[in-house]
PDB file of N, CA and C in Angstrom:
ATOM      1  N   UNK A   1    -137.102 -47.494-168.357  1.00  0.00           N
ATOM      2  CA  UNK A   1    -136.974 -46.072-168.130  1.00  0.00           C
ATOM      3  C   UNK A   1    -137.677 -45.698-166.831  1.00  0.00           C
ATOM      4  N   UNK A   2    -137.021 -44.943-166.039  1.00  0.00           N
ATOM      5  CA  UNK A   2    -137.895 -44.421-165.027  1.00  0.00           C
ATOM      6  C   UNK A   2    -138.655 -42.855-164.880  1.00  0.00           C
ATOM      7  N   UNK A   3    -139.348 -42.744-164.174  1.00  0.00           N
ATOM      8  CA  UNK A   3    -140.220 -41.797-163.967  1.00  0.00           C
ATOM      9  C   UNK A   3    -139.506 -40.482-164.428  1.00  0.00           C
ATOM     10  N   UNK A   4    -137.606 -40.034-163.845  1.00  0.00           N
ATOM     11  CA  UNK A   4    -137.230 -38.800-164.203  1.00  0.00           C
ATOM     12  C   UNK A   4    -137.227 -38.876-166.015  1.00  0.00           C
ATOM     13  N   UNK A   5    -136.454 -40.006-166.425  1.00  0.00           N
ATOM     14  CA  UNK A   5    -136.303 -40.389-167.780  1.00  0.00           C
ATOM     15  C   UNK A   5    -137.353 -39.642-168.389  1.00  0.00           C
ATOM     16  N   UNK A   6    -138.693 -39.833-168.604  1.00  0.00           N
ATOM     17  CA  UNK A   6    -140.033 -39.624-168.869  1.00  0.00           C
ATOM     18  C   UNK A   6    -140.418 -38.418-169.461  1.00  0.00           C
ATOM     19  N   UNK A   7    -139.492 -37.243-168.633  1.00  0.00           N
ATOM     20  CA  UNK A   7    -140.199 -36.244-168.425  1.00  0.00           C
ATOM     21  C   UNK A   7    -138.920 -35.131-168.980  1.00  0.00           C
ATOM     22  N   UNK A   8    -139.763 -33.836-169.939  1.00  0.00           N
ATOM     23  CA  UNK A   8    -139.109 -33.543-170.815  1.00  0.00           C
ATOM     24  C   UNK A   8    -138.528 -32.019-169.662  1.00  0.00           C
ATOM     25  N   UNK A   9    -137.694 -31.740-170.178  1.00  0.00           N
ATOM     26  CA  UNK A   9    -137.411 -30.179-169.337  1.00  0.00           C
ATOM     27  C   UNK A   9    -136.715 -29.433-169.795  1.00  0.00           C
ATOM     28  N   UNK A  10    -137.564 -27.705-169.723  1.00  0.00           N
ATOM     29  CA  UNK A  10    -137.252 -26.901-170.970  1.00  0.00           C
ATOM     30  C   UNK A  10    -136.426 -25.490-170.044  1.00  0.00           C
ATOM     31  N   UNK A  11    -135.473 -25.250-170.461  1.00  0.00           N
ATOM     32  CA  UNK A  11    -134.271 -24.153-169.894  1.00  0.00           C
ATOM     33  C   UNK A  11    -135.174 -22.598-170.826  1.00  0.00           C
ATOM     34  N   UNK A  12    -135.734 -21.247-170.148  1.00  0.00           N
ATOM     35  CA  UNK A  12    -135.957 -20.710-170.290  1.00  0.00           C
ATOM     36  C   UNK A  12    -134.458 -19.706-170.392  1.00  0.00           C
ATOM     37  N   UNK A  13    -134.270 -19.205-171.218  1.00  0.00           N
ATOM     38  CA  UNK A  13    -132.982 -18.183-171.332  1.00  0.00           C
ATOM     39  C   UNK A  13    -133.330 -16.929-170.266  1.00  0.00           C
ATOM     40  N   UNK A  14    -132.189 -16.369-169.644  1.00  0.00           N
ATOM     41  CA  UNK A  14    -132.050 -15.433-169.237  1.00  0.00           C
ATOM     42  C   UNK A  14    -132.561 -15.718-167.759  1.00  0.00           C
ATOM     43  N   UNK A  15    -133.445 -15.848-166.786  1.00  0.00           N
ATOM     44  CA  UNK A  15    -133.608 -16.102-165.509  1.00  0.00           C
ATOM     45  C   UNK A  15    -133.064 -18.019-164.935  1.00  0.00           C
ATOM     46  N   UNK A  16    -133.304 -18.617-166.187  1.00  0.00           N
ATOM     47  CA  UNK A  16    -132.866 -20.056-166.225  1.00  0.00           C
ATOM     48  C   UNK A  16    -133.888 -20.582-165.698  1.00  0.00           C
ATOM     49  N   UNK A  17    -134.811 -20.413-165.717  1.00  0.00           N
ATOM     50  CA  UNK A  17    -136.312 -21.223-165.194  1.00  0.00           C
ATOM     51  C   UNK A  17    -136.418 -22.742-165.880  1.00  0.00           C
ATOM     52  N   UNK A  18    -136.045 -23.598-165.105  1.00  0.00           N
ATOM     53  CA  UNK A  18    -136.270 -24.490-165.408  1.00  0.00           C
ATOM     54  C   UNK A  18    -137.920 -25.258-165.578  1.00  0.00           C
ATOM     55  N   UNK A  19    -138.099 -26.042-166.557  1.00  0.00           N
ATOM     56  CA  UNK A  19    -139.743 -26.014-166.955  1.00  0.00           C
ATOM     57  C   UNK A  19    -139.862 -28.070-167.113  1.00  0.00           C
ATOM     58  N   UNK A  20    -140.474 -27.938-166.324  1.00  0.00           N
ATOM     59  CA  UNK A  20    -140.853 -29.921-166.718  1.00  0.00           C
ATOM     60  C   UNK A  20    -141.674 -29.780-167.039  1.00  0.00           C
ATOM     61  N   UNK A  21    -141.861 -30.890-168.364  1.00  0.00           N
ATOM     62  CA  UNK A  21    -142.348 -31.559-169.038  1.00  0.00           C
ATOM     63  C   UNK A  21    -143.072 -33.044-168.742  1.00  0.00           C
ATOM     64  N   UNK A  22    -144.239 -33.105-168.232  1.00  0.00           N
ATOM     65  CA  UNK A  22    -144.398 -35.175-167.991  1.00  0.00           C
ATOM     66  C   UNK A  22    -145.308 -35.665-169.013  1.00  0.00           C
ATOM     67  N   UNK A  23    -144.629 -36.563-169.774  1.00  0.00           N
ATOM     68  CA  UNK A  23    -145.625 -37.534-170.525  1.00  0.00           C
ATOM     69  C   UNK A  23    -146.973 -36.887-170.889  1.00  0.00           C
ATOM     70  N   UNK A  24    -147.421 -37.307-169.283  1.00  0.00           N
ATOM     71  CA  UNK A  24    -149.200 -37.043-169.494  1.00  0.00           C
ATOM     72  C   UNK A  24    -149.746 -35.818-169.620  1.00  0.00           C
ATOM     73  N   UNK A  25    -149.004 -34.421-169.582  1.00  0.00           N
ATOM     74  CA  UNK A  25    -149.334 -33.400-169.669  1.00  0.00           C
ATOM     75  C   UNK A  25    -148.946 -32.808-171.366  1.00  0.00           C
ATOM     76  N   UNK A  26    -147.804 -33.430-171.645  1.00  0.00           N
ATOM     77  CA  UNK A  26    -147.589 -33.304-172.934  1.00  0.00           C
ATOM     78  C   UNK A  26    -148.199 -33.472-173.990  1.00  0.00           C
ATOM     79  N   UNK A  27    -149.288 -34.783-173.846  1.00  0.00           N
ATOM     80  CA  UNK A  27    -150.081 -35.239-174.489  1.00  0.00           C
ATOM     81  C   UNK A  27    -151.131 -34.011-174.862  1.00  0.00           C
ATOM     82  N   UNK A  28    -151.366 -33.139-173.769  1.00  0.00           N
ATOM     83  CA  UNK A  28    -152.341 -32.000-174.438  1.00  0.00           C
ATOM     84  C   UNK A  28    -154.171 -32.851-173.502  1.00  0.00           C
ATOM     85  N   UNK A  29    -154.820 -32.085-174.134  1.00  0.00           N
ATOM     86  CA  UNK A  29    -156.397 -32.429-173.663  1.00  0.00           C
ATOM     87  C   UNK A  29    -157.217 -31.209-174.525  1.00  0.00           C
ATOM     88  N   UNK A  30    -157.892 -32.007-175.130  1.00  0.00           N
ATOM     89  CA  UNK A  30    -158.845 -31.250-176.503  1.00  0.00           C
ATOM     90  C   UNK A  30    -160.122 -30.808-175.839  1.00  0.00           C
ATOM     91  N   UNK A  31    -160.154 -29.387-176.630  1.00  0.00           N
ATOM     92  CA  UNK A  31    -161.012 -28.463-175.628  1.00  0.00           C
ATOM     93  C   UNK A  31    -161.852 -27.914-176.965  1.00  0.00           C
ATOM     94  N   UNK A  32    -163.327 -27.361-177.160  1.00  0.00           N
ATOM     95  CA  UNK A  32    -163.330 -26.793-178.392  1.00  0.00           C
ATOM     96  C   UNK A  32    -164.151 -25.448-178.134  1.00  0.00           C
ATOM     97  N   UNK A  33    -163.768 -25.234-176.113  1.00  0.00           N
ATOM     98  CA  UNK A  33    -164.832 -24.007-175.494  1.00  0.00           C
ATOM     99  C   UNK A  33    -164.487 -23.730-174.578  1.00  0.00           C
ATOM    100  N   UNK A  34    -164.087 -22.416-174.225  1.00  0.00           N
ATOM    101  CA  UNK A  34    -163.464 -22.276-173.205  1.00  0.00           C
ATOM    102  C   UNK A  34    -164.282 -20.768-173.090  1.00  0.00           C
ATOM    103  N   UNK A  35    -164.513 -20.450-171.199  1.00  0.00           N
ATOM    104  CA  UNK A  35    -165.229 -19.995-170.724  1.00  0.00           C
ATOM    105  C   UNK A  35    -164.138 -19.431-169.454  1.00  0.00           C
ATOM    106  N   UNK A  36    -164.427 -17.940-169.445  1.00  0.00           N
ATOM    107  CA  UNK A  36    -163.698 -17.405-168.749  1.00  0.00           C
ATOM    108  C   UNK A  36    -164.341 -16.881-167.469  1.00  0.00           C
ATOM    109  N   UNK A  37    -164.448 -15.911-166.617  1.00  0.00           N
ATOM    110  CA  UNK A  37    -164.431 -15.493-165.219  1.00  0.00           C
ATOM    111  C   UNK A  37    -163.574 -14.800-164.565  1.00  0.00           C
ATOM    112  N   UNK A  38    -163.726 -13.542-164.067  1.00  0.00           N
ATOM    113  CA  UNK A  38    -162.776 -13.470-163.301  1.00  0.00           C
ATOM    114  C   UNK A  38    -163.391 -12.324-161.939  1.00  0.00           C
ATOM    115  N   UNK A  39    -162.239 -11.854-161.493  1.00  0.00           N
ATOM    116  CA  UNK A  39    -162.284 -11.168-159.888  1.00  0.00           C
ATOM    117  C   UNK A  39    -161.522 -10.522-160.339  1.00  0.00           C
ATOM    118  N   UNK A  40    -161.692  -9.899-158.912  1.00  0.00           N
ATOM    119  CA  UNK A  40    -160.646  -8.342-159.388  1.00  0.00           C
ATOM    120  C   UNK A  40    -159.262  -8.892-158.520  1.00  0.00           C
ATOM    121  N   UNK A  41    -159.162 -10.162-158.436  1.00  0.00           N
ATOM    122  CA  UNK A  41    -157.412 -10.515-158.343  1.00  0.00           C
ATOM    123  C   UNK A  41    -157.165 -12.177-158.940  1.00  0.00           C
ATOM    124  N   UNK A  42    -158.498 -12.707-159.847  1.00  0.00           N
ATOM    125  CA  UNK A  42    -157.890 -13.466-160.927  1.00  0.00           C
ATOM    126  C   UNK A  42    -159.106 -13.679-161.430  1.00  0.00           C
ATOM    127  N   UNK A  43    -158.441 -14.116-162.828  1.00  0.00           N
ATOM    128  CA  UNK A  43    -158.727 -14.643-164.052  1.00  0.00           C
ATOM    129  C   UNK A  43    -159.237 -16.317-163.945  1.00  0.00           C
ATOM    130  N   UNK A  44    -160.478 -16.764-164.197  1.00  0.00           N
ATOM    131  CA  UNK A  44    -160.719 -18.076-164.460  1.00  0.00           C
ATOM    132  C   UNK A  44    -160.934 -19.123-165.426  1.00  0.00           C
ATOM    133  N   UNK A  45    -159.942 -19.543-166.203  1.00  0.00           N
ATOM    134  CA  UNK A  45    -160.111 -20.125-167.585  1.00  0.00           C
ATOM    135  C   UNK A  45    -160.666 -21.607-167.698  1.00  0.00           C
ATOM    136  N   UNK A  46    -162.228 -21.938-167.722  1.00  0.00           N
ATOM    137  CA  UNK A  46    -162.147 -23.062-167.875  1.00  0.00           C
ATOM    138  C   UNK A  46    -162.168 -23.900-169.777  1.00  0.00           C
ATOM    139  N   UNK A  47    -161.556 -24.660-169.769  1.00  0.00           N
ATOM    140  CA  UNK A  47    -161.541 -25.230-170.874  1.00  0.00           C
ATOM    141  C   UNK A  47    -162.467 -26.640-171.399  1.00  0.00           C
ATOM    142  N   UNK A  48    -163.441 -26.480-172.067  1.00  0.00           N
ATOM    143  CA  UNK A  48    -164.833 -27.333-172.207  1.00  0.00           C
ATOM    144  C   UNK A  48    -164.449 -27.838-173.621  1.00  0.00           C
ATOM    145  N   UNK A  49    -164.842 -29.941-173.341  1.00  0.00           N
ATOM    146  CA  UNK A  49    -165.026 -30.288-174.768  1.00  0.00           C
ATOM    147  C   UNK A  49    -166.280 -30.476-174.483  1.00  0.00           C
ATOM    148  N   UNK A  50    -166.917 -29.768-175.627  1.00  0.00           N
ATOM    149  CA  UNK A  50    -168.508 -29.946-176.081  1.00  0.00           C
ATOM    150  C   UNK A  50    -168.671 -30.608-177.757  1.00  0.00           C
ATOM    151  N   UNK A  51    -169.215 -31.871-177.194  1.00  0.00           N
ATOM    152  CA  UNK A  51    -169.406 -32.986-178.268  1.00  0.00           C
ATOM    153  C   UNK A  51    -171.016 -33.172-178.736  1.00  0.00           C
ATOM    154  N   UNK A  52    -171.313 -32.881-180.239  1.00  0.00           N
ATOM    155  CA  UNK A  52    -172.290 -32.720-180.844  1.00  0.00           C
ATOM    156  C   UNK A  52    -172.996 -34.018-180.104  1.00  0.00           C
ATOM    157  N   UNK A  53    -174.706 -33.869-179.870  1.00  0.00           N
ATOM    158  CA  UNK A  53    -175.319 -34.725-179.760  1.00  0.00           C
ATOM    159  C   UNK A  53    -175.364 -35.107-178.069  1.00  0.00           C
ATOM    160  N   UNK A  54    -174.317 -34.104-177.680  1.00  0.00           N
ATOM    161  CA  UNK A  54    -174.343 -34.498-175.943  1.00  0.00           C
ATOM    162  C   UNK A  54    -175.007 -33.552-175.310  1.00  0.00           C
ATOM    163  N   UNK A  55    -175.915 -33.463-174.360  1.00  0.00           N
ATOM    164  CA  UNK A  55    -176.078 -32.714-173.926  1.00  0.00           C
ATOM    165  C   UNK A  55    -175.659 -31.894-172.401  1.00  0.00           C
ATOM    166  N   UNK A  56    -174.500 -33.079-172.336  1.00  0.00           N
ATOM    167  CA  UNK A  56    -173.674 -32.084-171.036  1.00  0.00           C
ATOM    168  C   UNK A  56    -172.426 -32.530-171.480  1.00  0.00           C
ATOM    169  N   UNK A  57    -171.376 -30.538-171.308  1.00  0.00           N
ATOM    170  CA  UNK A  57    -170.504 -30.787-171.729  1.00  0.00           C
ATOM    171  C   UNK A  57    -169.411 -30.607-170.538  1.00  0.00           C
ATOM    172  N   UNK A  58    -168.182 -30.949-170.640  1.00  0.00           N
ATOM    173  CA  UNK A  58    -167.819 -31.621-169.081  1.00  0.00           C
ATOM    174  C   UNK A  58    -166.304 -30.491-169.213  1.00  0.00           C
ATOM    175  N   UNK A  59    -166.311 -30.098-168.312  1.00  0.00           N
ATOM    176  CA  UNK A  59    -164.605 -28.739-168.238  1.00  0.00           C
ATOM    177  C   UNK A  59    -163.713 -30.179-167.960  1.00  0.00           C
ATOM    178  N   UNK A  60    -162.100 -29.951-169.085  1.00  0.00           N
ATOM    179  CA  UNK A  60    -161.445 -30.575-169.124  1.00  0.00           C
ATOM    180  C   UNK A  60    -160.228 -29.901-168.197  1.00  0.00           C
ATOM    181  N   UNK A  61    -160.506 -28.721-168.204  1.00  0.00           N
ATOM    182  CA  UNK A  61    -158.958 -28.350-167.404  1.00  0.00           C
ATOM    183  C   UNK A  61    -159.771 -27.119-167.004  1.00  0.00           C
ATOM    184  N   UNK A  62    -159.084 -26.389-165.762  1.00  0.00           N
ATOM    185  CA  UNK A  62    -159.483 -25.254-165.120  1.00  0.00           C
ATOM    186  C   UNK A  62    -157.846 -24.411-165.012  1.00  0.00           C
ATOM    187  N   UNK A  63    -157.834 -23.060-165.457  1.00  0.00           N
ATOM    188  CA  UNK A  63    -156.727 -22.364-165.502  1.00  0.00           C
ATOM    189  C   UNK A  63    -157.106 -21.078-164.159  1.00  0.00           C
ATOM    190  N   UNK A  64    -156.064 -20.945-163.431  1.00  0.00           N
ATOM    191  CA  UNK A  64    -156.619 -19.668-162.144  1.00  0.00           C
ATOM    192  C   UNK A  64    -155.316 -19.251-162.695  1.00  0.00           C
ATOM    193  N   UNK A  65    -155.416 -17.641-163.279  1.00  0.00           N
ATOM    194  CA  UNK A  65    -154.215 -16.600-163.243  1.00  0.00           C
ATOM    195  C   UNK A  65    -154.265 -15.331-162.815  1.00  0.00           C
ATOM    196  N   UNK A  66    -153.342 -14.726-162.305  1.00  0.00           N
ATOM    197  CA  UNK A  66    -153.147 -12.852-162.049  1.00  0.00           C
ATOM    198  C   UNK A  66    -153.615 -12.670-163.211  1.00  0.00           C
ATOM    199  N   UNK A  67    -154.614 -11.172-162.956  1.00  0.00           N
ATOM    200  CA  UNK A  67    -154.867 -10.236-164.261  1.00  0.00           C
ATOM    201  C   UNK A  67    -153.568  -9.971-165.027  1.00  0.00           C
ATOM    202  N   UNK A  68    -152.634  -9.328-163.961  1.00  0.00           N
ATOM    203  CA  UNK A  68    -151.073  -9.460-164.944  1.00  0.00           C
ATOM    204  C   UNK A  68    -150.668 -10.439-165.992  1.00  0.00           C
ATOM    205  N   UNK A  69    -151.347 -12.097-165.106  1.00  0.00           N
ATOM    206  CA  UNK A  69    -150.803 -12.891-166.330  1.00  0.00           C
ATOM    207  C   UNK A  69    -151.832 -13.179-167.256  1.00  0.00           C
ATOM    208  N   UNK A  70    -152.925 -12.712-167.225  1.00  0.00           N
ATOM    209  CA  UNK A  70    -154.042 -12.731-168.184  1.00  0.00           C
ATOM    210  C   UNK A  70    -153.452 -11.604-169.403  1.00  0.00           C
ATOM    211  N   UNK A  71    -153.040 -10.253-169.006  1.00  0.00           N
ATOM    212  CA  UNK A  71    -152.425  -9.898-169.886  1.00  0.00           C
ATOM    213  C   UNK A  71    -151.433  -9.881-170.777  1.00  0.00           C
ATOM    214  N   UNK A  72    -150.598 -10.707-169.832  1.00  0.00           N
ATOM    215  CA  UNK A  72    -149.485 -11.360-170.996  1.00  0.00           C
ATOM    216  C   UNK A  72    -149.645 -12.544-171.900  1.00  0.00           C
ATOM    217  N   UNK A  73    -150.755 -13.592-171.025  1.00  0.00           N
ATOM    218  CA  UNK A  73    -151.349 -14.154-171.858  1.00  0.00           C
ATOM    219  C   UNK A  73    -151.915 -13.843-173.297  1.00  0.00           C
ATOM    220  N   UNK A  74    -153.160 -12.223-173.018  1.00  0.00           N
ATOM    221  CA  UNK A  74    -153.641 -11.553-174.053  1.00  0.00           C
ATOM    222  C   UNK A  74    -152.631 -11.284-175.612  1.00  0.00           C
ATOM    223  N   UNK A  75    -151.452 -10.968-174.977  1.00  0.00           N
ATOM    224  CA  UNK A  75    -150.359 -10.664-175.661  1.00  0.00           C
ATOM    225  C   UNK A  75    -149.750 -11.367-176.311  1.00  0.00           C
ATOM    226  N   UNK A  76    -149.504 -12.612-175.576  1.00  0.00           N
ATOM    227  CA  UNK A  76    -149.011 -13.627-176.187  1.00  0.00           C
ATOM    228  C   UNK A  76    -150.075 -14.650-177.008  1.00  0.00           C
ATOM    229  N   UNK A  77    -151.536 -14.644-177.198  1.00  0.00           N
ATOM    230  CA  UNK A  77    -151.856 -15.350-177.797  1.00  0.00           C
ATOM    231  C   UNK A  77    -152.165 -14.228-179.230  1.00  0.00           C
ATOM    232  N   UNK A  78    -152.291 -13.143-179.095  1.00  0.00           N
ATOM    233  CA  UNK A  78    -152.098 -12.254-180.488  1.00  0.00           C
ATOM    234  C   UNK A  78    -151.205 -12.364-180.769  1.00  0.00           C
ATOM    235  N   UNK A  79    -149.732 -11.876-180.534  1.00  0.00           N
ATOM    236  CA  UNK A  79    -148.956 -12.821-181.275  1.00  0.00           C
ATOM    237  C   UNK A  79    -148.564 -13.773-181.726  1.00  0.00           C
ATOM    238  N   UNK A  80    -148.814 -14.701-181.461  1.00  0.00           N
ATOM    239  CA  UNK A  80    -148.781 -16.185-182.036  1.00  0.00           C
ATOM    240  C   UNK A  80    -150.006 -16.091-183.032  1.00  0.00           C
ATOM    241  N   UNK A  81    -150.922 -15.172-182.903  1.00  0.00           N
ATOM    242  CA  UNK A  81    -151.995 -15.449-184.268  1.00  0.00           C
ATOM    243  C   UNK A  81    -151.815 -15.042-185.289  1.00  0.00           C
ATOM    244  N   UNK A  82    -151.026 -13.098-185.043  1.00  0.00           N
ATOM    245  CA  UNK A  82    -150.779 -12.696-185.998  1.00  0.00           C
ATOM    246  C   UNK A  82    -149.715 -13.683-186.525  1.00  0.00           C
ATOM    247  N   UNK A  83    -148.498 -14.106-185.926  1.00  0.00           N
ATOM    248  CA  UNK A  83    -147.326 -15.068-186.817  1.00  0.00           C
ATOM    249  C   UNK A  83    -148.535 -16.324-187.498  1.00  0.00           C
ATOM    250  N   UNK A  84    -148.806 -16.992-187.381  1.00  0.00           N
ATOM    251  CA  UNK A  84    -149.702 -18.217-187.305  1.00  0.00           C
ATOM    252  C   UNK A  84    -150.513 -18.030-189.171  1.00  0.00           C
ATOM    253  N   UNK A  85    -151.214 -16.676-189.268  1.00  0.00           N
ATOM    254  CA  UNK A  85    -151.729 -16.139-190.318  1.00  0.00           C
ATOM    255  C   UNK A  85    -150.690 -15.601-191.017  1.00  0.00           C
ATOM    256  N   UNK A  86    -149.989 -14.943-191.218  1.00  0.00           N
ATOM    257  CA  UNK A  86    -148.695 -14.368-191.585  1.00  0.00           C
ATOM    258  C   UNK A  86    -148.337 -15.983-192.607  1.00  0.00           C
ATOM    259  N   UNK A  87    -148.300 -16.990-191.649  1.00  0.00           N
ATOM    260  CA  UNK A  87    -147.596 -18.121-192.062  1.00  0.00           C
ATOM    261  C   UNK A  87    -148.631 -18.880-193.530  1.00  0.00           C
ATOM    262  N   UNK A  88    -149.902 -19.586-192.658  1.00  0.00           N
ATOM    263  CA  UNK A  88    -151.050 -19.921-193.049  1.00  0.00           C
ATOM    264  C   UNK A  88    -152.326 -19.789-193.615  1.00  0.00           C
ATOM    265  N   UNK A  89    -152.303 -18.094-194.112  1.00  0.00           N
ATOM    266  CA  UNK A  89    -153.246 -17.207-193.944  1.00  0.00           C
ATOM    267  C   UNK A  89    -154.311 -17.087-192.851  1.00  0.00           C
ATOM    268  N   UNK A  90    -155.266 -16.149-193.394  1.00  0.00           N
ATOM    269  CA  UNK A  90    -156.147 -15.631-192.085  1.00  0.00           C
ATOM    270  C   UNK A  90    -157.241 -17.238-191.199  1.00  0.00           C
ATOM    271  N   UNK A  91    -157.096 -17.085-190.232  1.00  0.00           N
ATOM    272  CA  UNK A  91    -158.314 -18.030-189.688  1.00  0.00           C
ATOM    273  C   UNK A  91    -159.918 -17.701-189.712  1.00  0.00           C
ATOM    274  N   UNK A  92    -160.201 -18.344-190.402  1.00  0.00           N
ATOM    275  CA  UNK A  92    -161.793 -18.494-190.452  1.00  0.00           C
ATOM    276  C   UNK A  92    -162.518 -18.404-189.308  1.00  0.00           C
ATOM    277  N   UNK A  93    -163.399 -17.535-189.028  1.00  0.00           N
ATOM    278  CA  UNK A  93    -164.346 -17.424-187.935  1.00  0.00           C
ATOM    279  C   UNK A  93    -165.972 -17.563-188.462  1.00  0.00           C
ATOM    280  N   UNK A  94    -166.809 -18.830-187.758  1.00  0.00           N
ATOM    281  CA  UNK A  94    -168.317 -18.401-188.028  1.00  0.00           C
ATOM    282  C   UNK A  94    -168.752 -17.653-187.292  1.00  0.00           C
ATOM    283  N   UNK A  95    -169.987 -16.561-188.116  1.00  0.00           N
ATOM    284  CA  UNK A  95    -170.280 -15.725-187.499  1.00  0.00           C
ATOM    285  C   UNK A  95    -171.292 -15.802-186.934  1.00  0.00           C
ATOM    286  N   UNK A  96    -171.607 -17.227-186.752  1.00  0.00           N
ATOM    287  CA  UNK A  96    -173.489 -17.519-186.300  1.00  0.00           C
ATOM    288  C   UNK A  96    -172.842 -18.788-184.818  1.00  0.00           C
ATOM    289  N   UNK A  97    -172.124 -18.127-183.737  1.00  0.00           N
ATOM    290  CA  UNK A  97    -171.286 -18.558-182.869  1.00  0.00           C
ATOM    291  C   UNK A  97    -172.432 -18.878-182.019  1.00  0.00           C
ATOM    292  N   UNK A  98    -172.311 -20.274-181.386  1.00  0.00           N
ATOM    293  CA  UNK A  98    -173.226 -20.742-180.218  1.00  0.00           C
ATOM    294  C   UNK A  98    -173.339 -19.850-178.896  1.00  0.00           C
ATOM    295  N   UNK A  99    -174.577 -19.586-178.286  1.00  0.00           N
ATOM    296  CA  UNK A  99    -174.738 -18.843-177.203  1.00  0.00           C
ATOM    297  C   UNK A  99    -174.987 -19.687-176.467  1.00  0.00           C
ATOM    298  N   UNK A 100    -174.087 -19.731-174.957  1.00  0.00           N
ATOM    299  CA  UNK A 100    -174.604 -20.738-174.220  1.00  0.00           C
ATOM    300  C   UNK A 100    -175.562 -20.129-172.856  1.00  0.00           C
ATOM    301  N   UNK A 101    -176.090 -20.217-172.109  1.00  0.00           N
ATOM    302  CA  UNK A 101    -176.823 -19.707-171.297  1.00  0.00           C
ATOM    303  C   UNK A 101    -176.641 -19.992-169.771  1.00  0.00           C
ATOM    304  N   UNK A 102    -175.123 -19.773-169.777  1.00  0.00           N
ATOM    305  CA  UNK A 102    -174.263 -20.438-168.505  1.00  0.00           C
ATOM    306  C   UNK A 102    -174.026 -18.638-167.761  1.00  0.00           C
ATOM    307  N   UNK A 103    -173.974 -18.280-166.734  1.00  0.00           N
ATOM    308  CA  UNK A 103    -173.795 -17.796-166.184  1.00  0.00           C
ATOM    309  C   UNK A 103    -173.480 -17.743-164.437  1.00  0.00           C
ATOM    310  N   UNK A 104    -171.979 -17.437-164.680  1.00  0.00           N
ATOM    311  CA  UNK A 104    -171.253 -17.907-163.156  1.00  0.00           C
ATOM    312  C   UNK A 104    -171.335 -16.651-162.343  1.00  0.00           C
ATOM    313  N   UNK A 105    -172.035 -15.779-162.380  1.00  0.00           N
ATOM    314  CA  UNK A 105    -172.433 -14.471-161.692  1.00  0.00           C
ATOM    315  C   UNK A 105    -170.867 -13.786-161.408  1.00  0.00           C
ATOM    316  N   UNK A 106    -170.958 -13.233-162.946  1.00  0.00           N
ATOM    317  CA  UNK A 106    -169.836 -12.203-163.020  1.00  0.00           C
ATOM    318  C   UNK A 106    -169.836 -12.061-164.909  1.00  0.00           C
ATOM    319  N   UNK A 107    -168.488 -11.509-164.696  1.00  0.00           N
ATOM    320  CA  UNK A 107    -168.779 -11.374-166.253  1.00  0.00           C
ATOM    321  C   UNK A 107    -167.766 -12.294-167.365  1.00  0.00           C
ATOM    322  N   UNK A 108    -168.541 -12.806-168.162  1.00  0.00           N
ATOM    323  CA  UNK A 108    -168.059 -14.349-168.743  1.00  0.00           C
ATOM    324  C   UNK A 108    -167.564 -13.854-170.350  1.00  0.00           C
ATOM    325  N   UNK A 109    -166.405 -14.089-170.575  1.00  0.00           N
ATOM    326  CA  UNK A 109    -166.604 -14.489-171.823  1.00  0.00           C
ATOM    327  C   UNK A 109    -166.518 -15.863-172.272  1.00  0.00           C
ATOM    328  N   UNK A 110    -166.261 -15.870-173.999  1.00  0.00           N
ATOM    329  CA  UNK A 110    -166.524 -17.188-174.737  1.00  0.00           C
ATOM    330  C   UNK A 110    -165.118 -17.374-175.306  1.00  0.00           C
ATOM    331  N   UNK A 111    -164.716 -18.280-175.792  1.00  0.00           N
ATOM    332  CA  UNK A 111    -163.469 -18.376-176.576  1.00  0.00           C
ATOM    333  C   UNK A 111    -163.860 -19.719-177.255  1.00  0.00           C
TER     334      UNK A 111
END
């Protein structure tokens, strides 16, 4: 098989946006902290696996988006939660959530 073979590609309806798919991105990358940032013309999503017993935890992926697409983002990940619970019931949240003491001089949230 070669390299095009490999790679999956998804037809968005209506503009026809074509979307590739490769192997190694498909696979995903496990995150269990993600730490945001932004400016007043983007959004900074980094995505952190933090593994008990380590004491440095290492950003697996870095996301840069428009506030625009931060909001559709916003949008689109409430919906998928409300369907998600709807399906599975409600998701469990602890309420005794780790504080980390990272500050990228601006204003951060946690996820």
């Amino acid at each position: 098989m070669n390299k095009d073979e490999n790679k999956q590609e998804k037809k968005v309806q209506g503009n026809q946006i074509n979307i590739e798919l490769s192997e190694e991105i498909a696979e995903g990358v496990y995150a269990n902290l993600a730490m945001i940032a932004h400016s007043n013309s983007e959004f900074v999503v980094d995505f952190i696996r933090l593994m008990p017993g380590v004491p440095k935890a290492k950003v697996k992926s870095r996301v840069v988006i428009t506030p625009e697409h931060a909001k559709r983002l916003h949008a689109a990940l409430h919906d998928n939660i409300v369907k998600y619970e709807q399906t599975f019931g409600p998701i469990k949240q602890v309420e005794d959530s780790p504080k980390f003491p990272m500050n990228f001089g601006g204003a951060v949230g946690e996820a």
